[in-house]
Protein backbone atom coordinates (compact mmCIF):
# COMPACT_ATOMS: atom_id res chain seq x y z
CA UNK A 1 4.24 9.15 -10.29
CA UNK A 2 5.44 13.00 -10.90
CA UNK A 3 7.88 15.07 -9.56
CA UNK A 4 6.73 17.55 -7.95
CA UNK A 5 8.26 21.10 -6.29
CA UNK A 6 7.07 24.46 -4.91
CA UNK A 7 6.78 27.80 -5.95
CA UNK A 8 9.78 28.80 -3.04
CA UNK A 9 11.38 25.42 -3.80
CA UNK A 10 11.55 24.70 -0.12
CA UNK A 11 13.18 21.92 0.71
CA UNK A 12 12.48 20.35 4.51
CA UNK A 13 14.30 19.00 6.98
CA UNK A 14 13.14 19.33 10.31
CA UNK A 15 14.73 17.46 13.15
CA UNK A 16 16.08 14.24 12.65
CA UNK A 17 14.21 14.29 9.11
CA UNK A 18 16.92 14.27 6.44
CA UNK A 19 15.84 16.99 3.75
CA UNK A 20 12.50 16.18 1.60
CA UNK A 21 10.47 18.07 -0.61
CA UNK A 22 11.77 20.00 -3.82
CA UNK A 23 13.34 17.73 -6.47
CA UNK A 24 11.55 14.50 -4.79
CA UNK A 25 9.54 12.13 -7.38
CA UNK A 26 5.87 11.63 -5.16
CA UNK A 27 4.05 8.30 -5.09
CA UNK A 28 0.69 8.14 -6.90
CA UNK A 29 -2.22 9.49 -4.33
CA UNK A 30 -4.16 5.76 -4.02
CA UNK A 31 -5.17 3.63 -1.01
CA UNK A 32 -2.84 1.19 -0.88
CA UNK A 33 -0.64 2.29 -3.96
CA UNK A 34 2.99 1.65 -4.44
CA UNK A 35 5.84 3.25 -6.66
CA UNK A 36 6.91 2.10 -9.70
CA UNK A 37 10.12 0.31 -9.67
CA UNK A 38 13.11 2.40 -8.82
CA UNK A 39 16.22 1.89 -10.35
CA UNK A 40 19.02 2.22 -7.31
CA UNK A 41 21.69 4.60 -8.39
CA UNK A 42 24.14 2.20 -6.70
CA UNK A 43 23.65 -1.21 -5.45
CA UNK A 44 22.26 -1.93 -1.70
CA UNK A 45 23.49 -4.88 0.29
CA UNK A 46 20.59 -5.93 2.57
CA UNK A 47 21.59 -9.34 5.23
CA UNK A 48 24.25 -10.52 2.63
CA UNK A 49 21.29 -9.48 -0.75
CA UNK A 50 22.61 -7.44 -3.40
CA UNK A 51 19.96 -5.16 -4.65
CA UNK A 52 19.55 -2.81 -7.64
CA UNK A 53 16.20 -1.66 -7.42
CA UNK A 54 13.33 -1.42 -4.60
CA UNK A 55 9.84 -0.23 -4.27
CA UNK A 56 7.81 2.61 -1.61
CA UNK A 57 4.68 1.22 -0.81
CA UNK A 58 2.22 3.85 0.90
CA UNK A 59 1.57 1.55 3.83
CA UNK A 60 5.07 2.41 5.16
CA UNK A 61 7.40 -0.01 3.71
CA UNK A 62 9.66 -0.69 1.38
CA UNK A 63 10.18 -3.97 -0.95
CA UNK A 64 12.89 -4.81 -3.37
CA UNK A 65 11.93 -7.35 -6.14
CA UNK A 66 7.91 -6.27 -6.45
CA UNK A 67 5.31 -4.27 -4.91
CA UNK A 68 3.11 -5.07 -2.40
CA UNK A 69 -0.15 -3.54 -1.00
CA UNK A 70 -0.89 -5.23 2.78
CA UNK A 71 -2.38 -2.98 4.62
CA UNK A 72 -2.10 -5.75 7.68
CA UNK A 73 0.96 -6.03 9.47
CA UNK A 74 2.28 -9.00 10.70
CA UNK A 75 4.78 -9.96 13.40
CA UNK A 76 8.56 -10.35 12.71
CA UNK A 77 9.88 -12.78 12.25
CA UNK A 78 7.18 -14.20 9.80
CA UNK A 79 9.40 -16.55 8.23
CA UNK A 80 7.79 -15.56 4.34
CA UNK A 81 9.70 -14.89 1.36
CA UNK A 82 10.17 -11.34 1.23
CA UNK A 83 12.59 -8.69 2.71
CA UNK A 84 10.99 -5.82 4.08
CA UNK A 85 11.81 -2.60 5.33
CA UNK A 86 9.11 -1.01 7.70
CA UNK A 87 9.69 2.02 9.40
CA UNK A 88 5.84 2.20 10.18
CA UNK A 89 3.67 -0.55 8.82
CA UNK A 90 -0.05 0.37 8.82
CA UNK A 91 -2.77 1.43 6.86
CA UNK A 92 -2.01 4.33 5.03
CA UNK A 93 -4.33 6.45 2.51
CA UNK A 94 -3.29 9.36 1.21
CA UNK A 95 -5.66 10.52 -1.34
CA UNK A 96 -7.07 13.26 0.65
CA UNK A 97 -4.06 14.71 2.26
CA UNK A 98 -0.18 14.13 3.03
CA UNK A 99 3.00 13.48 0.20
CA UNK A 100 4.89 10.41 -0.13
CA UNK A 101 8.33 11.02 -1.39
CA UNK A 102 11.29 9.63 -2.22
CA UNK A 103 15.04 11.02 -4.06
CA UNK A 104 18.03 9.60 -4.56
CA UNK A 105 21.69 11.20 -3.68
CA UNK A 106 25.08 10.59 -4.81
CA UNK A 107 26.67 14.58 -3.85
CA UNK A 108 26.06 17.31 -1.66
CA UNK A 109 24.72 18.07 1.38
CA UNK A 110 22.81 15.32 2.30
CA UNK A 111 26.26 12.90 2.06
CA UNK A 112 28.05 14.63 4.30
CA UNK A 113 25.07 14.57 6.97
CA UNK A 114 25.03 10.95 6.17
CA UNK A 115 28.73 9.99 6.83
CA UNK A 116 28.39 12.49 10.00
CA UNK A 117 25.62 10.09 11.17
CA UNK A 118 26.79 6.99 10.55
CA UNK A 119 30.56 7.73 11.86
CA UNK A 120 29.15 9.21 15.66
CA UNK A 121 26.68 6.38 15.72
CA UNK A 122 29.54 3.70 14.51
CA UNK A 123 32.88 5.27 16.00
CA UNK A 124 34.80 2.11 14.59
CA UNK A 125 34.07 2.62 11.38
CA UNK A 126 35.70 4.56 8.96
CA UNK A 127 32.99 5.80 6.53
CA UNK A 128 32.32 7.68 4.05
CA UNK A 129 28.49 7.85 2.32
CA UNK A 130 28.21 7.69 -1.90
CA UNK A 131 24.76 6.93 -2.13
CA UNK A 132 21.46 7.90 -0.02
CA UNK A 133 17.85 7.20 -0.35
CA UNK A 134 15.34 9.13 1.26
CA UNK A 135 11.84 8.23 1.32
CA UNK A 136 9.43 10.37 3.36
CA UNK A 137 5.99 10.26 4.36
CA UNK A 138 4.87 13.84 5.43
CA UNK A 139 1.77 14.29 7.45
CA UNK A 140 -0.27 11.28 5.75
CA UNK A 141 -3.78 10.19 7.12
CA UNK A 142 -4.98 6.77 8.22
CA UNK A 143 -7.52 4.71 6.60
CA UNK A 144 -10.68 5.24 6.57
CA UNK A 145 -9.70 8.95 6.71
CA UNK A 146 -9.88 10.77 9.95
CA UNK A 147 -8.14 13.79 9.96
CA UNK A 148 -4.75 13.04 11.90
CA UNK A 149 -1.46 13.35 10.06
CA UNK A 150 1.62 11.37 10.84
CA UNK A 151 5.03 11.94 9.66
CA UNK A 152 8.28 9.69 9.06
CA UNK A 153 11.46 8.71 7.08
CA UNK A 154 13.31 6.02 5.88
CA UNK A 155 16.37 6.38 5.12
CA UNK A 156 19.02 3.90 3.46
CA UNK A 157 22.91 4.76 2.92
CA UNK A 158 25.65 2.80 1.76
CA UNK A 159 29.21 3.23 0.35
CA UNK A 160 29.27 0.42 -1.56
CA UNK A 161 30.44 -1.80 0.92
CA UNK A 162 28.75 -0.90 4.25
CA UNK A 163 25.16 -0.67 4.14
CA UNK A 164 22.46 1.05 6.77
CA UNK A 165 18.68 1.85 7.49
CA UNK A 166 17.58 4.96 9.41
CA UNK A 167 13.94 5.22 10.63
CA UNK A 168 13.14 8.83 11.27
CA UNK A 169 9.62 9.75 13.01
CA UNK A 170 7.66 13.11 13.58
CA UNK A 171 4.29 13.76 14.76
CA UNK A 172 2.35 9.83 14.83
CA UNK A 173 -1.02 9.79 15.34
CA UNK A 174 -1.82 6.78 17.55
CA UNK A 175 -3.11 3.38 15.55
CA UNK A 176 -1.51 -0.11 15.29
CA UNK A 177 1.30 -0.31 13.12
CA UNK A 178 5.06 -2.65 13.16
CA UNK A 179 7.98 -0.88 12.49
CA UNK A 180 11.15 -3.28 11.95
CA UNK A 181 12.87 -5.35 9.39
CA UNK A 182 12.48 -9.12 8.13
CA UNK A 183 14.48 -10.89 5.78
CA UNK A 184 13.60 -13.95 4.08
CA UNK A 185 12.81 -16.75 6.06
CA UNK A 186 13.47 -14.59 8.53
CA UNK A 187 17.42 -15.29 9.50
CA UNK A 188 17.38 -11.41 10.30
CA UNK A 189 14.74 -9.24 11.97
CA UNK A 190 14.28 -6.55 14.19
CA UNK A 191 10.91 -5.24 15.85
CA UNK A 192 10.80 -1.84 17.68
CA UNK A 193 9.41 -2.02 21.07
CA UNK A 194 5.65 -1.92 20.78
CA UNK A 195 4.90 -2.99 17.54
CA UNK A 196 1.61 -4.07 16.84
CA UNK A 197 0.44 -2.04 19.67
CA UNK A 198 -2.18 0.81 19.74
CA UNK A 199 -0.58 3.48 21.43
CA UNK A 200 2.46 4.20 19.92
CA UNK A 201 2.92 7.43 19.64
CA UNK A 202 5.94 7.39 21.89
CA UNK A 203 8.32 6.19 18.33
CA UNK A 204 8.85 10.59 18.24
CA UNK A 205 10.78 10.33 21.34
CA UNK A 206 12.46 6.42 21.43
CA UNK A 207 15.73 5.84 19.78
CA UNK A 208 18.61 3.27 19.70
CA UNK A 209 21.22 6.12 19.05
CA UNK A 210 20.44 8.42 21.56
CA UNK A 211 18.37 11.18 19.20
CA UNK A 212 14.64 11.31 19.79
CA UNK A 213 13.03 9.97 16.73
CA UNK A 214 15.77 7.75 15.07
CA UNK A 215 16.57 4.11 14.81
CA UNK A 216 19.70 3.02 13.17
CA UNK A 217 20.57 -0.32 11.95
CA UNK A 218 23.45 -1.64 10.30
CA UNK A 219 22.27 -3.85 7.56
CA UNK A 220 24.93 -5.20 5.04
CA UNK A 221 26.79 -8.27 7.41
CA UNK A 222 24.96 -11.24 7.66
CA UNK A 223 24.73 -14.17 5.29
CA UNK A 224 21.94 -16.13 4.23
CA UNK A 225 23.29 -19.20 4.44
CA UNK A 226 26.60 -20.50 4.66
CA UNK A 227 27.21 -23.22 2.08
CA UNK A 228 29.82 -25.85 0.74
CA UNK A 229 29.81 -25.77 -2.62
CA UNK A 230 26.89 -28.53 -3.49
CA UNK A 231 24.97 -29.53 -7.21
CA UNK A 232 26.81 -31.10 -9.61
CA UNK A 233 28.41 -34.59 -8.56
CA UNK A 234 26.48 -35.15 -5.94
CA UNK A 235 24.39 -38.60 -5.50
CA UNK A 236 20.98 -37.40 -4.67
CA UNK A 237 18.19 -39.43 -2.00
CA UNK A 238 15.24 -40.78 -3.97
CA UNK A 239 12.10 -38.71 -4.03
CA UNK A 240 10.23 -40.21 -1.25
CA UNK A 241 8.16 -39.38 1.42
CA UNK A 242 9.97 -40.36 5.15
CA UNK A 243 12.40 -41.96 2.74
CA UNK A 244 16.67 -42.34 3.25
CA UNK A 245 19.55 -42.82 1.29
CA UNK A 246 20.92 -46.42 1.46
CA UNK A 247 23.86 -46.90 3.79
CA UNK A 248 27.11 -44.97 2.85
CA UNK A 249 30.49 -46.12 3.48
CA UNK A 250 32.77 -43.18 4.97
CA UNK A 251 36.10 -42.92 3.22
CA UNK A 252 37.29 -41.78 6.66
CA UNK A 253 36.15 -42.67 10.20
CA UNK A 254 34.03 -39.99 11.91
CA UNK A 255 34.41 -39.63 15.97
CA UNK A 256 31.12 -38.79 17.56
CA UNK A 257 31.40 -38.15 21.07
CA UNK A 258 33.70 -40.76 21.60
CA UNK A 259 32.10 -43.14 19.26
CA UNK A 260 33.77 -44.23 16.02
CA UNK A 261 31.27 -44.69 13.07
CA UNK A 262 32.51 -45.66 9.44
CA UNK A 263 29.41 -45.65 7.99
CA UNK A 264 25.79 -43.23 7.99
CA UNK A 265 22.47 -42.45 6.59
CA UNK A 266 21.02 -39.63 5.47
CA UNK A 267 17.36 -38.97 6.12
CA UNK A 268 14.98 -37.26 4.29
């Protein structure tokens, strides 16, 4: 990892790319490499999932709690236990050519774009951006190495309290990739059009916001799971395969449809 910059510190941000280059830290050049851990200058809610720290992985997506190297996408959902961010899921070397990039914001510039974005694209909102993260991949090759060069952002903001992804796409050089989001055990994902197809090319000019090249989700509603409060004091079932509690005696009648039960079992 090293941060790298240029001799005209040029900083790029060419339509609907948020800025990228000078000041960015740059991933490791490795086939199927990943970041270190990053620290989050402010926490991210992700479905309902507070999180303080993520990880770019130079096949196009992002983790939170390790790395991960897959070079194989899979369909969403895929009901596993990890959340993902993929704004273009492939197989991704860039050893030979091509930057992977990331920088964090909490002023300036890029804030105000943010909250510009976010308030046209969600008019009933009022919101105001503290915290950005910008990861880019700029003109990175496939694997085995052939020459092309495809482009593309991520792009997560939050105020503390509302949370979104932005996927941001240049020039892609056809090849089968998934771009989307999965949560674990899947009780949230989204697939773009076209996923897991070869052609796909056509991500530079589709959007769900009306601007060529981006994809906006919201991402911090949502729960897991909605619970009672369960653990302590409760009579557990035996460990058993195909097992069942023994009958329990309701303290109150329960109406089913019309019929009255006072007792019930519950089934493994």
């Amino acid at each position: 990892m090293r941060v790298f910059s240029y001799s005209c510190a040029k900083i790029s941000a060419v339509r609907p790319f948020y800025q990228f280059g000078a000041g960015d830290t740059e991933n490791d050049r490795s086939d199927d490499g990943s970041s270190p851990v990053i620290y989050l200058l402010q926490p991210f809610i992700f479905f309902g999932q507070i999180y303080n720290q993520l990880h770019i992985n130079n096949n196009g997506y992002l983790t939170f709690d390790w790395s991960w190297y897959s070079y194989t996408p899979y369909q969403f959902p895929g009901y596993g236990g990890v959340d993902i961010i993929a704004p273009f899921w492939t197989d991704i070397d860039n050893r030979r050519t091509g930057v992977i990039s990331y920088r964090q914001y909490t002023s300036g510039s890029v804030l105000t774009d943010a909250t510009q974005d976010i308030n046209q694209y969600f008019p009933d909102l009022s919101f105001s951006a503290t915290w950005v993260f910008v990861a880019t991949w700029d003109r990175v090759a496939y694997y085995p190495y052939s020459g092309t060069e495809t482009s593309f952002q991520v792009v997560l903001i939050s105020d503390g309290h509302f949370s979104f992804v932005l996927f941001n796409y240049g020039t892609i050089a056809p090849t089968q990739r998934y771009a989307g989001y999965d949560t674990i055990s899947s009780a949230y994902h989204f697939s773009i059009t076209g996923s897991l197809q070869n052609n796909i090319s056509s991500l530079t000019y589709s959007s769900n916001v009306n601007v060529p090249g981006r994809w906006v989700f919201r991402t911090d509603h949502g729960s897991r799971a909605v619970f009672y409060p369960f653990g302590a004091g409760d009579i557990e079932n035996d460990r058993s395969d195909d097992g069942s509690s023994s009958v329990i005696y309701l303290l109150q009648q329960f109406i089913f449809f019309g019929q009255t039960y006072s007792q019930i079992y519950v089934s493994q």
